[in-house]
Protein backbone atom coordinates (compact mmCIF):
# COMPACT_ATOMS: atom_id res chain seq x y z
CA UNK A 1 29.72 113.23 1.00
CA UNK A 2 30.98 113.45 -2.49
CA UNK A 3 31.15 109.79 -4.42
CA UNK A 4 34.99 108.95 -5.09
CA UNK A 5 34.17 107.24 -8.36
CA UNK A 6 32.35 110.43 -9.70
CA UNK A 7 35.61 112.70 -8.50
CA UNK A 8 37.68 110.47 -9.94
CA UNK A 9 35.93 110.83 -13.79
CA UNK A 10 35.78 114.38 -12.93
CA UNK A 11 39.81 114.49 -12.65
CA UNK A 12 40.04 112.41 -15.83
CA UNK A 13 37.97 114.79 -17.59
CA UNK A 14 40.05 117.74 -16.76
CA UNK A 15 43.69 115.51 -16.91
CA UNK A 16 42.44 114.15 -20.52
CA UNK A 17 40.73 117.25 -21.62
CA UNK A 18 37.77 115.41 -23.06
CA UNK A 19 34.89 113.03 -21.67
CA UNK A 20 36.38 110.71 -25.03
CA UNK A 21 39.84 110.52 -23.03
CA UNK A 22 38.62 110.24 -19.68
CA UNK A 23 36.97 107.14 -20.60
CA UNK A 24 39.52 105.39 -22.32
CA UNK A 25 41.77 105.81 -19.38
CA UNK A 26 39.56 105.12 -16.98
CA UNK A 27 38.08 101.71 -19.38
CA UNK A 28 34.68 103.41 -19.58
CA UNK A 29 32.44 104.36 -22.12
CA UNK A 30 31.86 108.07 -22.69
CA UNK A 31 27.98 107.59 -21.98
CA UNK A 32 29.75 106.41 -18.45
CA UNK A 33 31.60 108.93 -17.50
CA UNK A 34 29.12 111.85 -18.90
CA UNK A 35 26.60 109.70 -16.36
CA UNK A 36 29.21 110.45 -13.26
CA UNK A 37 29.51 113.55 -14.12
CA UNK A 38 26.00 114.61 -14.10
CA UNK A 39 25.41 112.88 -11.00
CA UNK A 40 28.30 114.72 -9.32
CA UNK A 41 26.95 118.05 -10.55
CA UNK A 42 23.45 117.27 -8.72
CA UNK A 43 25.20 116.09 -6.29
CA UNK A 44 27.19 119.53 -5.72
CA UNK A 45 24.55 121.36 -7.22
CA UNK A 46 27.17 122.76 -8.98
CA UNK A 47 27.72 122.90 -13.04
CA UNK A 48 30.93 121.21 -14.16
CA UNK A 49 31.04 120.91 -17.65
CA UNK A 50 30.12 123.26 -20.32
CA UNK A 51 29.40 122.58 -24.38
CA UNK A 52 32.51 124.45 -26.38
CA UNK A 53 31.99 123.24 -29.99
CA UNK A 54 31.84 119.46 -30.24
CA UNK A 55 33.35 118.82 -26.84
CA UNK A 56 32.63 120.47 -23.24
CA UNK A 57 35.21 122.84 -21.22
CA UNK A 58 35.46 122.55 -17.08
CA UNK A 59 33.84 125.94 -15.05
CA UNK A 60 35.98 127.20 -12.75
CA UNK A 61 34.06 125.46 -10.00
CA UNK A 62 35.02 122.54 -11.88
CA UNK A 63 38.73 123.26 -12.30
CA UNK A 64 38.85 124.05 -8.52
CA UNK A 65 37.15 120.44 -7.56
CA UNK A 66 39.26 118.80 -9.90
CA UNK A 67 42.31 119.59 -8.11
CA UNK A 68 40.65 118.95 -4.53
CA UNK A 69 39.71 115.06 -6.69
CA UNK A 70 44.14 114.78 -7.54
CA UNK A 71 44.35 115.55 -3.83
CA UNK A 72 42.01 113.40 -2.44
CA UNK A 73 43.04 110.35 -5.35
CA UNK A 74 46.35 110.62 -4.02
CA UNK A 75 45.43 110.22 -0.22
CA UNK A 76 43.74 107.59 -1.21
CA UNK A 77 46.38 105.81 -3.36
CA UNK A 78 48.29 105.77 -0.24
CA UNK A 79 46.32 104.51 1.64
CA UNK A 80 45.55 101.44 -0.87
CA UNK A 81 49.56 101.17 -1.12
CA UNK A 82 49.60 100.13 2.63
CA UNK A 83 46.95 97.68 2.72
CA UNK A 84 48.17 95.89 -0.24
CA UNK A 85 51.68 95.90 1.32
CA UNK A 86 50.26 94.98 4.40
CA UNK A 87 48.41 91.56 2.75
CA UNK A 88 51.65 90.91 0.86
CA UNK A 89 49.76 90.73 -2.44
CA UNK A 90 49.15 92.13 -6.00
CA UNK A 91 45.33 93.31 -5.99
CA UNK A 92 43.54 95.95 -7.27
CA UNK A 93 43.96 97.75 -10.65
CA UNK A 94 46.88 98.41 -12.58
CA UNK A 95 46.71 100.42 -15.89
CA UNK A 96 49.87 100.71 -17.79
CA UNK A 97 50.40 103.15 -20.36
CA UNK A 98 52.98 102.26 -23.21
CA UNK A 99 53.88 103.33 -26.44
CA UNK A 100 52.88 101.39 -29.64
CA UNK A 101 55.78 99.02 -30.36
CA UNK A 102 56.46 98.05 -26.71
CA UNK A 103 52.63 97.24 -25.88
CA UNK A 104 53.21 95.02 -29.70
CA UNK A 105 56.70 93.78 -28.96
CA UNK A 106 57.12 93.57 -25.19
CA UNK A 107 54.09 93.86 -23.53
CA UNK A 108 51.60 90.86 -24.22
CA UNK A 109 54.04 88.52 -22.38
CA UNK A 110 54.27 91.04 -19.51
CA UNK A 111 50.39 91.09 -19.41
CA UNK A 112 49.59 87.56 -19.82
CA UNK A 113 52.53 86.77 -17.28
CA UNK A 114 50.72 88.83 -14.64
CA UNK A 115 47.42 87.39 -15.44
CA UNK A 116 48.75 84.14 -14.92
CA UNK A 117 50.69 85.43 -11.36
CA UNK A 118 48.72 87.87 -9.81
CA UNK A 119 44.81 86.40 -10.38
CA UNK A 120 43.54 89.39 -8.19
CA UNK A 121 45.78 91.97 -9.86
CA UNK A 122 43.02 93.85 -13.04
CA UNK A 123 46.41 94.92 -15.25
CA UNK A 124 44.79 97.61 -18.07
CA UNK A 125 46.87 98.60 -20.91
CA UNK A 126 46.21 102.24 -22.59
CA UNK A 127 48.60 102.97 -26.04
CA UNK A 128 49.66 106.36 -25.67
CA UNK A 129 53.05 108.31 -26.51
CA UNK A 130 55.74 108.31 -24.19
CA UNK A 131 55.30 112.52 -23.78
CA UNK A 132 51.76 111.68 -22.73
CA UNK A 133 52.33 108.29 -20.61
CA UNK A 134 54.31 110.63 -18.28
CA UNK A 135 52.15 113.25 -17.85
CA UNK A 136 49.56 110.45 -16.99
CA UNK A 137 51.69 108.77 -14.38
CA UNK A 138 52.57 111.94 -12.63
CA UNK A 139 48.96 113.02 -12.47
CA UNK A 140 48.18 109.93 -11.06
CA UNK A 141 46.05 108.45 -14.41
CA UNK A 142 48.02 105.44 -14.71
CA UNK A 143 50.10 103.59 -12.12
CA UNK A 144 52.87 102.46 -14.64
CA UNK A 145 54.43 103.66 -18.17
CA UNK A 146 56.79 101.89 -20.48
CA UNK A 147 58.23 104.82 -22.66
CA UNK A 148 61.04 105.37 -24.70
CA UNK A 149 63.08 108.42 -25.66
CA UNK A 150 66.92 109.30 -27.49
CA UNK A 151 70.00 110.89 -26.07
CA UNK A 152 69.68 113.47 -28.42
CA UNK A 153 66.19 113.49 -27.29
CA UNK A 154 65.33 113.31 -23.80
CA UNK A 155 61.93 112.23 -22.80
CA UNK A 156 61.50 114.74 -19.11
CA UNK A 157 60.56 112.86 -16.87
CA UNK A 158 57.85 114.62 -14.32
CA UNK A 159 58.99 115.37 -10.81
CA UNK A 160 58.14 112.71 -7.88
CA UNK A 161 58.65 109.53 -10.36
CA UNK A 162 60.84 106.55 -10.33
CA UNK A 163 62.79 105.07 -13.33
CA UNK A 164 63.86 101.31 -14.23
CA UNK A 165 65.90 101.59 -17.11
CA UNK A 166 64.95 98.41 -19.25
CA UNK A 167 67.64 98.80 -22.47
CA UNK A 168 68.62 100.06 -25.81
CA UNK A 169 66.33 99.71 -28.96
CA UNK A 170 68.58 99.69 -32.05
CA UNK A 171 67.04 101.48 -34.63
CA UNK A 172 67.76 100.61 -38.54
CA UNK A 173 67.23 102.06 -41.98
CA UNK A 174 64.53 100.53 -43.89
CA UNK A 175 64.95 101.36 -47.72
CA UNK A 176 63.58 99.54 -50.63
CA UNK A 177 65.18 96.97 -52.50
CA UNK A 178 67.66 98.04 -55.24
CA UNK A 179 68.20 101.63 -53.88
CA UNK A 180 71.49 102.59 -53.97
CA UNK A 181 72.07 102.70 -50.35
CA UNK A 182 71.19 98.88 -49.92
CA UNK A 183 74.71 98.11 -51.39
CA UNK A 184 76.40 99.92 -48.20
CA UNK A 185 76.75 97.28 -45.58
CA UNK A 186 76.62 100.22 -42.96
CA UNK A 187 75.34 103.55 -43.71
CA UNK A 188 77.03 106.81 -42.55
CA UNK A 189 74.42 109.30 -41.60
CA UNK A 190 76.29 111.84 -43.75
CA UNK A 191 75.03 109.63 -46.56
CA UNK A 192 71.03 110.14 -45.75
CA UNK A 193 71.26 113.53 -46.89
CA UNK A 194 68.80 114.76 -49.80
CA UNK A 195 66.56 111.62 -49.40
CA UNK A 196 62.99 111.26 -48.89
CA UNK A 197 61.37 110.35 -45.40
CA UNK A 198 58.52 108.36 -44.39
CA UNK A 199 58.09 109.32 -40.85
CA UNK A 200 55.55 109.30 -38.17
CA UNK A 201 54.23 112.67 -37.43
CA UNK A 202 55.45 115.78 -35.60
CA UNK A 203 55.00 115.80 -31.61
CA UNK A 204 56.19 112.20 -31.85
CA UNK A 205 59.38 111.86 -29.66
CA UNK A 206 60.41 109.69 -32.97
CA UNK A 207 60.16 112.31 -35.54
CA UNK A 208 61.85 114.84 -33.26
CA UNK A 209 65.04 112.60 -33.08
CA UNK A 210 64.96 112.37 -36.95
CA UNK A 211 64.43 116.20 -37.61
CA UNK A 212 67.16 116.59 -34.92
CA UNK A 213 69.79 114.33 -36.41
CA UNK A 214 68.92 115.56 -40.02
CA UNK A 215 69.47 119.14 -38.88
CA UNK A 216 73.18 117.75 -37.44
CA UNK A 217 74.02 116.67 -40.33
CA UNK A 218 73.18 120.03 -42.33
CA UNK A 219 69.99 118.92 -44.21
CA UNK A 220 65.98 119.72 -43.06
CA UNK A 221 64.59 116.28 -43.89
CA UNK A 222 62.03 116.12 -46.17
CA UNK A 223 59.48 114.18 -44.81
CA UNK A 224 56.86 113.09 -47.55
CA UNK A 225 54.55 110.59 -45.55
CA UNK A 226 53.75 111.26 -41.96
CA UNK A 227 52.48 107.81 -40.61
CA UNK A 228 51.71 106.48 -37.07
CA UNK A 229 52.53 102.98 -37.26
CA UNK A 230 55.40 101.67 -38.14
CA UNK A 231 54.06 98.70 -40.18
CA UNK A 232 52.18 101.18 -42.34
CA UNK A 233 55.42 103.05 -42.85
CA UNK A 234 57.23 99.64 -44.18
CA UNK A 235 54.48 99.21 -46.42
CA UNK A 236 55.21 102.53 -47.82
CA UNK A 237 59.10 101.55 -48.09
CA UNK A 238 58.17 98.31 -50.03
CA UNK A 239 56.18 100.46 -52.44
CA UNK A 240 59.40 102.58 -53.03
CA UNK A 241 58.01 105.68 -51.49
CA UNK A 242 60.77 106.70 -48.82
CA UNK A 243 63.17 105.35 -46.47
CA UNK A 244 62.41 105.24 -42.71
CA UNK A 245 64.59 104.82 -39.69
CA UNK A 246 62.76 102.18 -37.83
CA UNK A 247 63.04 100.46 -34.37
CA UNK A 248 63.40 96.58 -33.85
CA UNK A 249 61.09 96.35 -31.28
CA UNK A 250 57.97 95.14 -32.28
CA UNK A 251 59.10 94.97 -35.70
CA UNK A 252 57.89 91.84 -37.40
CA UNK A 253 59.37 90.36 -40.26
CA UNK A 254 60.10 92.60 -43.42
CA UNK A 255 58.67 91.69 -46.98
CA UNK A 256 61.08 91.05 -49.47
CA UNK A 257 61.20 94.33 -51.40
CA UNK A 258 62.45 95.74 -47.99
CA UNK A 259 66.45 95.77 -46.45
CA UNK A 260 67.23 96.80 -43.05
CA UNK A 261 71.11 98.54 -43.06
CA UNK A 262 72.65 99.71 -39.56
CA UNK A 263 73.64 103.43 -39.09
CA UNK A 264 76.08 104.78 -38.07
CA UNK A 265 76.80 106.47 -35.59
CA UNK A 266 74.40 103.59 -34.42
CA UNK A 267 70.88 105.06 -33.24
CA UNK A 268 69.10 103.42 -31.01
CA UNK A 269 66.56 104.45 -28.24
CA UNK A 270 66.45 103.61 -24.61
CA UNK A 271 63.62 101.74 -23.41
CA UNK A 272 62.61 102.04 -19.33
CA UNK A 273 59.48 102.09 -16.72
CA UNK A 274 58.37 104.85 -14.95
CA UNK A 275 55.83 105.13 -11.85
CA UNK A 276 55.31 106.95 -8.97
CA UNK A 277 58.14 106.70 -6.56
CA UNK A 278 55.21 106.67 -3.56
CA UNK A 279 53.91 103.76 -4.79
CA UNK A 280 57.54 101.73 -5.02
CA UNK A 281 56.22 99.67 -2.27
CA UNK A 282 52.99 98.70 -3.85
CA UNK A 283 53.30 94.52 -4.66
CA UNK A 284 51.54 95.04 -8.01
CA UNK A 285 54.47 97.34 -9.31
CA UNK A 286 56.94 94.91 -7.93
CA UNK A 287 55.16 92.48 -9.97
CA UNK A 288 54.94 94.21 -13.05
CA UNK A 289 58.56 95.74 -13.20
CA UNK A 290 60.01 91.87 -12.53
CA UNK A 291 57.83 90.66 -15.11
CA UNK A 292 58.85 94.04 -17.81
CA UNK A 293 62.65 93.01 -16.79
CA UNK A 294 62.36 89.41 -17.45
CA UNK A 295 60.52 89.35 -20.22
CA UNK A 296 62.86 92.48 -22.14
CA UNK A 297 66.37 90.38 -21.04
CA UNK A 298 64.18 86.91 -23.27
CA UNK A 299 63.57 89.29 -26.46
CA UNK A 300 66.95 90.69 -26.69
């Protein structure tokens, strides 16, 4: 009989695309899950991962057991769903996916609330964007996402998940001090034409809403700096290198050479929780969607 644990790196791997990926996920270290792996392969005799480059590629035989391990996971989740109904409490793990300024600005609170709540509940967080924190959900790689997407923008959600909508992120332009769009007390968007943008990179759900709204208002933006984190993107603001259109979530407090002016029409993003809609019943995503509601209705 094939070992669940070893199935269950071998469906990383192939979810994650790398044994790098499957690991963080899973909150192993590569060595780990290249371990499980080659003990599966003796086990089925069977070679599952080939060297491509730097990284490895699944064999078909591979592919094929991978999808038997999604099966089998989900039986399994099921079945885990019941007993912990059954007993009435939060147990097990939990790993909740999140993009970066909700596991800054929302999340420790969540997480240390749960701790304090559920002592038999192992809650894992995983930083990931919301395009991906989806995907991981529905494939059954993480039991929870917080994610985040526009109205212009619409994250799509996978088939066979559930949705608690949390609430609106306002979303401000960040400019340096003495620019001349600081004196406005409320910019028009019309008025962000032929500037320059420090953004975070394409892909990101973020820079497709500003490329999108740009393009509405008749310009391509020209994005200079292409920067992940937001803090590193006020930094560049302060050093009078670009404006940015930045959320409030998360956002700490800006340096002086900085100003914050509202938009308008007003952007803002919507915040909310997804999971799988089989596991609704499970007491640890009770728990944590209580705790994600309570603690998002203190910060705004």
């Amino acid at each position: 009989m094939m070992d669940l644990g070893r199935l269950r790196a071998l469906h990383a791997v192939a979810v994650h695309g790398s044994v790098g990926g499957a690991a963080a996920a899973l909150g192993f270290t590569p060595s780990a899950v290249s371990q499980q792996i080659s003990k599966l392969e003796r086990e089925t005799r069977t070679v599952l991962l080939e060297k491509q480059g730097r990284g490895v590629v699944l064999t078909d035989a591979a592919r094929h057991l991978a999808d038997t391990a999604r099966q089998v996971l989900a039986l399994v989740e099921q079945a885990e769903v019941t007993l912990e109904e059954q007993r009435g409490e939060a147990v097990g793990r939990l790993l909740v996916a999140s993009f970066a300024t909700a596991a800054r600005g929302l999340l420790p609170g969540v997480l240390a609330e749960l701790r304090g709540s559920c002592p038999d509940l192992d809650v894992r967080l995983l930083e990931t964007d919301p395009y991906l924190a989806n995907e991981l959900v529905a494939r059954g790689e993480a039991d929870l996402a917080v994610v985040q997407d526009w109205t212009t923008v619409p994250l799509p959600v996978q088939d066979g998940l559930s949705r608690l909508d949390l609430g609106e992120d306002p979303v401000d332009l960040l400019l340096p001090a003495g620019h001349p769009l600081g004196e406005l007390a409320v910019v028009p968007v019309a008025r962000l034409c032929g500037q320059r943008w420090i953004s975070v990179p394409p892909g990101n759900i973020c820079h497709d809403w500003l490329v999108r709204t740009m393009r509405e208002a008749g310009e391509e933006p020209d994005v200079v700096h292409q920067v992940g984190e937001f803090e590193t993107q006020i930094a560049l603001i302060d050093a009078g290198l670009g404006l940015g259109l930045v959320p409030r979530l998360g956002r700490g407090p800006l340096p002086p050479g900085v100003l914050a002016r509202p938009v308008v029409p007003e952007p803002s993003r919507r915040v909310y929780a997804l999971w799988r809609t089989r596991t609704s019943r499970r007491p640890a995503i009770t728990a944590a969607l209580d705790a994600l509601r309570d603690h998002w209705a203190r910060r705004t």
